[in-house]
N, C-alpha and C. Protein backbone atom coordinates (compact mmCIF):
# COMPACT_ATOMS: atom_id res chain seq x y z
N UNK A 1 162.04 83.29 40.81
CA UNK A 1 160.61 83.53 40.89
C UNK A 1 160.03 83.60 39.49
N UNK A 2 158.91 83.34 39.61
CA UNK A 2 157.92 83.25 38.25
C UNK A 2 157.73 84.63 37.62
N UNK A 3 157.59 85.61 38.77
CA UNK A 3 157.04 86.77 38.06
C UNK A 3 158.30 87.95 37.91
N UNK A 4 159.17 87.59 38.67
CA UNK A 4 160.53 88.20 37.98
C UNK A 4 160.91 88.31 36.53
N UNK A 5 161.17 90.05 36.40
CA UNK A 5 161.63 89.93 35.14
C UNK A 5 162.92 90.47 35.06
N UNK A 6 164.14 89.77 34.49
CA UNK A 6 165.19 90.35 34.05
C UNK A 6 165.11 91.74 33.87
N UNK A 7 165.82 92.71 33.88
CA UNK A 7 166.32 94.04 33.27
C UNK A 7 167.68 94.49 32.76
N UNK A 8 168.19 93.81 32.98
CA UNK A 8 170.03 93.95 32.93
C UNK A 8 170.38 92.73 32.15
N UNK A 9 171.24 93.24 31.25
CA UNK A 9 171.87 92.33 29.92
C UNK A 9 172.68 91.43 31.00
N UNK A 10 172.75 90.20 30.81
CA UNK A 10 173.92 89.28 31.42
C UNK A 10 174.33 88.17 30.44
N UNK A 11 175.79 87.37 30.94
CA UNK A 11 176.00 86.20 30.01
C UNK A 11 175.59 84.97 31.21
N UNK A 12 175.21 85.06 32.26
CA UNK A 12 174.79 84.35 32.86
C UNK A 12 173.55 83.99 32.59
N UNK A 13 173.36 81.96 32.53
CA UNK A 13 172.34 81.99 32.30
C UNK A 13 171.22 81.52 33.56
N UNK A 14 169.56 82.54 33.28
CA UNK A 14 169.25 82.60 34.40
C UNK A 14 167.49 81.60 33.55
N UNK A 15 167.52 80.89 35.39
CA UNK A 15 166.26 79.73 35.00
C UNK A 15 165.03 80.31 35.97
N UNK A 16 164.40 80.12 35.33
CA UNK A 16 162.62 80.65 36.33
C UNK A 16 162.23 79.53 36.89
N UNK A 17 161.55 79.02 38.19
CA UNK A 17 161.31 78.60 38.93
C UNK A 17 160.54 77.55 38.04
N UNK A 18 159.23 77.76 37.20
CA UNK A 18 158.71 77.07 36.38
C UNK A 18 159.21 75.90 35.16
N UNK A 19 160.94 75.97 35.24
CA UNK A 19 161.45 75.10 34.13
C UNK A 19 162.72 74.99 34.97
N UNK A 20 163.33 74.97 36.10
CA UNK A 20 163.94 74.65 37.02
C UNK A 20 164.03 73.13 37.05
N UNK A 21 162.62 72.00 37.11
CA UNK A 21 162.59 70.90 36.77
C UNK A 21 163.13 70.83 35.77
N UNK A 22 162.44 71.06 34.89
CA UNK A 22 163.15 70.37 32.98
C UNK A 22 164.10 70.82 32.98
N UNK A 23 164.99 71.82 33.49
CA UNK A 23 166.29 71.99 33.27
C UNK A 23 167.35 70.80 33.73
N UNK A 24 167.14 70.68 35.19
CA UNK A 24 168.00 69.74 36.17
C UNK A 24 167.58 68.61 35.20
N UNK A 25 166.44 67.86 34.88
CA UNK A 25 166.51 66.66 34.08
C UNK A 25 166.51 66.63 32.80
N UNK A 26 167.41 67.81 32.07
CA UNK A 26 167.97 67.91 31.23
C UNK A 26 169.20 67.08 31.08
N UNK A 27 169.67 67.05 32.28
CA UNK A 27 171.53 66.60 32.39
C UNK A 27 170.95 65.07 32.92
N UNK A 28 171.97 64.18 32.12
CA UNK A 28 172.26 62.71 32.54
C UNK A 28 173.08 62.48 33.30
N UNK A 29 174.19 62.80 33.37
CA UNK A 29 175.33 62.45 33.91
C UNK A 29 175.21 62.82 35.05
N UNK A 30 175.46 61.67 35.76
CA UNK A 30 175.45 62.58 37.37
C UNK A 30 176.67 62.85 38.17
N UNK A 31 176.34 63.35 38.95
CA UNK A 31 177.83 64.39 39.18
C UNK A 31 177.81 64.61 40.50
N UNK A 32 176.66 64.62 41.08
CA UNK A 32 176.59 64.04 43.05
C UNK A 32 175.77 63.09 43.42
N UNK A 33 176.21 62.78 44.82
CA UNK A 33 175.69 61.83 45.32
C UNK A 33 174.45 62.47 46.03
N UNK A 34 173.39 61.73 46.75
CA UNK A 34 172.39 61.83 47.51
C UNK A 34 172.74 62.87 48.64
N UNK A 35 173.93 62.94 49.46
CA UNK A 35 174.18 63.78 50.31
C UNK A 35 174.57 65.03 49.90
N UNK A 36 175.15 64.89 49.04
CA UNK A 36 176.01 66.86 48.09
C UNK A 36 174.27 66.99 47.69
N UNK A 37 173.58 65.95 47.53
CA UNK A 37 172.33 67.48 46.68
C UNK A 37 171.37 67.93 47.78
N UNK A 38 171.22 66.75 49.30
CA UNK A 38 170.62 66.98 50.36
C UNK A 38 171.58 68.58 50.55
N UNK A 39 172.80 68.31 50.23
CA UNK A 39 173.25 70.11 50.57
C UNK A 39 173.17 71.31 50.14
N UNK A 40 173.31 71.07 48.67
CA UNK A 40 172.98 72.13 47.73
C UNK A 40 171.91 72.50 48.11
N UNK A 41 170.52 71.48 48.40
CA UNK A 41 169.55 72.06 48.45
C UNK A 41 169.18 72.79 49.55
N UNK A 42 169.66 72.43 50.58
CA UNK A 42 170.03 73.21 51.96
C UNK A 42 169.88 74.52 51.98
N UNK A 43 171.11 75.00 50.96
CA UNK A 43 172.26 76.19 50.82
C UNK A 43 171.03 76.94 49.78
N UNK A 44 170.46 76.17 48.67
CA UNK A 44 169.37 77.46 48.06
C UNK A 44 167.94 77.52 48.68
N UNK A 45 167.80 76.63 49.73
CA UNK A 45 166.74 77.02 50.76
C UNK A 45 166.92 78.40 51.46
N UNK A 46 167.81 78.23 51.88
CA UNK A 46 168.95 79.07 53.17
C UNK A 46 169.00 80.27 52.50
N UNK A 47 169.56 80.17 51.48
CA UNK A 47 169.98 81.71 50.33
C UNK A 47 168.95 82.18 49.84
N UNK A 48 167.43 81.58 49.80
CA UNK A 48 166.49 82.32 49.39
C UNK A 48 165.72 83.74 50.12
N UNK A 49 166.00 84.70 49.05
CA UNK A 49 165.62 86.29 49.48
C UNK A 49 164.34 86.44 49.64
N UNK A 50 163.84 86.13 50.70
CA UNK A 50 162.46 86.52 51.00
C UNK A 50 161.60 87.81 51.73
N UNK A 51 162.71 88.60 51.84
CA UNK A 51 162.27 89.73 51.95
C UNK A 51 162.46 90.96 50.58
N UNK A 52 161.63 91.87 51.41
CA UNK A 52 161.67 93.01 50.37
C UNK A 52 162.78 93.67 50.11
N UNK A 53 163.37 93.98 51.74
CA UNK A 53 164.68 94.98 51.69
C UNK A 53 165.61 93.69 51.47
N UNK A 54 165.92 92.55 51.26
CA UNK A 54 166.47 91.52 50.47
C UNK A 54 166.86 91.96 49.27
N UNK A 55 165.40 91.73 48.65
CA UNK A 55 165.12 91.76 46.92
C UNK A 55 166.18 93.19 46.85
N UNK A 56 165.54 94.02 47.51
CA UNK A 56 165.84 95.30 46.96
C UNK A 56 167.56 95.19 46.66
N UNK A 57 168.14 95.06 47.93
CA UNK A 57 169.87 94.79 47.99
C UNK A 57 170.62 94.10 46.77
N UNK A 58 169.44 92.95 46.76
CA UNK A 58 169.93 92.05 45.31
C UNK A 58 170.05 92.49 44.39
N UNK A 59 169.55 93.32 43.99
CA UNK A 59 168.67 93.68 42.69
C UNK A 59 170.19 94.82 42.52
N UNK A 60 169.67 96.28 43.40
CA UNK A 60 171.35 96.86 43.36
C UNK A 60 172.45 96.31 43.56
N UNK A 61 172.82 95.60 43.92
CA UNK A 61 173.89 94.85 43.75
C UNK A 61 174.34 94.29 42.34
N UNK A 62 173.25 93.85 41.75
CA UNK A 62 173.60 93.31 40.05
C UNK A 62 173.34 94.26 39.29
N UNK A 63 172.43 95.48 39.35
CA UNK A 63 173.40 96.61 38.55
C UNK A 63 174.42 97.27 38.81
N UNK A 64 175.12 96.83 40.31
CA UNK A 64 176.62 97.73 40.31
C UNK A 64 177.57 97.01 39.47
N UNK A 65 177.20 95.64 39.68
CA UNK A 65 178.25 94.18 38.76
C UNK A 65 178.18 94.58 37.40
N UNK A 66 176.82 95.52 36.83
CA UNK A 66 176.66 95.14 35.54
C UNK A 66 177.66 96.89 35.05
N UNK A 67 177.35 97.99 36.02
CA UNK A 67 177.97 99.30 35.80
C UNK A 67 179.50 98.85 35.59
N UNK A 68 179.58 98.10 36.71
CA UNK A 68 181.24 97.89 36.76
C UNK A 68 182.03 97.34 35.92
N UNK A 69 180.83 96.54 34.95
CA UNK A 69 181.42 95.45 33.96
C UNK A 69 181.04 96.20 32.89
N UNK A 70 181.23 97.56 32.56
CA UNK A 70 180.57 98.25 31.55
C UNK A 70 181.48 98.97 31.57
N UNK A 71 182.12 100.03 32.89
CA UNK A 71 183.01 100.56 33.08
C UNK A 71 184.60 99.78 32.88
N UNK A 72 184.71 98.57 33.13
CA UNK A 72 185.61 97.69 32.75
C UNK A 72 186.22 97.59 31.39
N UNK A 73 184.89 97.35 30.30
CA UNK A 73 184.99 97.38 29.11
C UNK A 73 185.43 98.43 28.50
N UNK A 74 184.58 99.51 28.95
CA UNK A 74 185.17 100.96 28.75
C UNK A 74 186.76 101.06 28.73
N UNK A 75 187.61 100.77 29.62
CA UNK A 75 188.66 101.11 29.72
C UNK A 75 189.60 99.94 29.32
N UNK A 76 189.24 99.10 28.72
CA UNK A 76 189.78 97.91 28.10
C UNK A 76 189.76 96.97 28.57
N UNK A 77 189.55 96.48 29.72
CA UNK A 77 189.85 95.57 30.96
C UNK A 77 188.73 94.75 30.91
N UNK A 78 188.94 93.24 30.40
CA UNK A 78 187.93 92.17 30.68
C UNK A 78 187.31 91.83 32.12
N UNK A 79 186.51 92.06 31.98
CA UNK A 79 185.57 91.99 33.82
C UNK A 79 185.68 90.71 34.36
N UNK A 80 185.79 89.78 33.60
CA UNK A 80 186.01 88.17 33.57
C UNK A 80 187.03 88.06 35.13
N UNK A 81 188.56 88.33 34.04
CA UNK A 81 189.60 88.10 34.20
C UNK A 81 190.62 89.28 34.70
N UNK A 82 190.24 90.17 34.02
CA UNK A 82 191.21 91.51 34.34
C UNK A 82 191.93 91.57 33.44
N UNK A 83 192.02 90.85 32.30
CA UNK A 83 192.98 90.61 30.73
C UNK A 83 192.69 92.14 29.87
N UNK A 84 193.60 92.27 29.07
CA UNK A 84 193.58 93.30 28.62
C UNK A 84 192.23 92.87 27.19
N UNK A 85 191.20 93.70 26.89
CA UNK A 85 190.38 93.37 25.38
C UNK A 85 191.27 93.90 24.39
N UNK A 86 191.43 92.81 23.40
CA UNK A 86 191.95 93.25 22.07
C UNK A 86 191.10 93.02 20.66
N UNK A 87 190.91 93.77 19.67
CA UNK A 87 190.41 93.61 18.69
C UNK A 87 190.43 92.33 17.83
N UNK A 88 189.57 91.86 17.97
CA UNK A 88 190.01 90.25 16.76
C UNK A 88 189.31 90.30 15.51
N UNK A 89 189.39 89.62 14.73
CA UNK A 89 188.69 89.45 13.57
C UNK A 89 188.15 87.76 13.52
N UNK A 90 186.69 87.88 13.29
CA UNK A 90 186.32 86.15 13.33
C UNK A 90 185.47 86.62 11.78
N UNK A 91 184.62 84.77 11.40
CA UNK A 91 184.17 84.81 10.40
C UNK A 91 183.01 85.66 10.38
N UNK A 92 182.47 86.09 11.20
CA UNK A 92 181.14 87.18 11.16
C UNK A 92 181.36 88.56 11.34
N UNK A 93 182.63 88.53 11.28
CA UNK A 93 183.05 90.30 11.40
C UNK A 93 184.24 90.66 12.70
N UNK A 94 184.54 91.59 13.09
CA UNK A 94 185.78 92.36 13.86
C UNK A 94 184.61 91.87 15.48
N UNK A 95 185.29 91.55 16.39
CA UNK A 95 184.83 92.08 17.73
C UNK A 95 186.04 92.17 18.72
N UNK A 96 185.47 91.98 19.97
CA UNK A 96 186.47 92.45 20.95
C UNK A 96 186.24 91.46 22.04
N UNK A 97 187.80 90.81 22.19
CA UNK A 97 187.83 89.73 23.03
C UNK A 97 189.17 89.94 23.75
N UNK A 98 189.28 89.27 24.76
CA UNK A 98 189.90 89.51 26.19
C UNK A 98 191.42 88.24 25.54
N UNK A 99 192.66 89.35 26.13
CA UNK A 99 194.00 88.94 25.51
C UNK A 99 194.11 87.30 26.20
N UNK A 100 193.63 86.79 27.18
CA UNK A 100 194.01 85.76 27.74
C UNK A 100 193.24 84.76 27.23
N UNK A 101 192.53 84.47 25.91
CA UNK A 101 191.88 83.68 25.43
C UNK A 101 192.81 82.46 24.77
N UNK A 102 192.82 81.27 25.29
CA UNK A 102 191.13 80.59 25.50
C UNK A 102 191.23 80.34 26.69
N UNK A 103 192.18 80.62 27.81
CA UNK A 103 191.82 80.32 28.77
C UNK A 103 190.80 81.67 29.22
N UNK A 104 190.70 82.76 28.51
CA UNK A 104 189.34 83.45 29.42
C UNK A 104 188.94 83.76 27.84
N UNK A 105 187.62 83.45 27.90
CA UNK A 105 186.73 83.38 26.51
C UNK A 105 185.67 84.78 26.56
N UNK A 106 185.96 85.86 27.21
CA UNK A 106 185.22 87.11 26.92
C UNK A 106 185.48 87.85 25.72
N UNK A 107 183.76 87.87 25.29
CA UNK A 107 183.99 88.86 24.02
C UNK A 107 182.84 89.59 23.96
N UNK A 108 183.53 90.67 23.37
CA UNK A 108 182.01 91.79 23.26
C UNK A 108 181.77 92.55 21.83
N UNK A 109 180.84 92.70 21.07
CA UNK A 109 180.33 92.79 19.81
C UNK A 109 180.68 94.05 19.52
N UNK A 110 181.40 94.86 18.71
CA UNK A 110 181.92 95.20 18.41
C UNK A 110 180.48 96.35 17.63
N UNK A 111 180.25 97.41 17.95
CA UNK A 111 178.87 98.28 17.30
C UNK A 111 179.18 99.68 16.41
């Protein structure tokens, strides 16, 4: 929605209804056919929260993901993967990234 505003830090990236176009014809390469997008589009017809007590569910729901992925960190445990975080050192300074890298690429800034 347009008038939605984020509140919760995420690495997911999220698109507003208004640049939804320019995003999708951002990408060249195509990657389905006429029938997979007749479906996709189906499935985010279908999945759209149009109620209130909807919204509301949604909404708590992604701050329990975000508590849980906070509490995760807390105790060392990449939320990703379940990998243990270990201290690294890169060219911009010390942070904290998840032992199973590069197959799991979580890292968190180090404050």
């Amino acid at each position: 929605s347009d008038d939605a505003t984020i509140k919760v830090k995420t690495e997911k990236h999220v698109i507003y209804t208004k640049n939804l176009e320019k995003t999708i014809k951002s990408y060249t390469e195509k990657r389905f056919d006429a029938d997979e997008v007749k479906r996709i589009a189906a499935k985010i017809v279908e999945s759209n929260i149009d109620s209130k007590e909807n919204r509301k569910e949604h909404v708590q729901a992604i701050h329990t993901n975000v508590q849980n992925d906070k509490k995760a960190v807390q105790q060392g445990i990449c939320p990703k993967c379940g990998g243990q975080l270990v201290e690294r050192k890169g060219k911009y300074g010390a942070f904290t990234g998840c032992s199973n890298y590069p197959k799991c690429r979580y890292t968190v800034n180090n404050k």
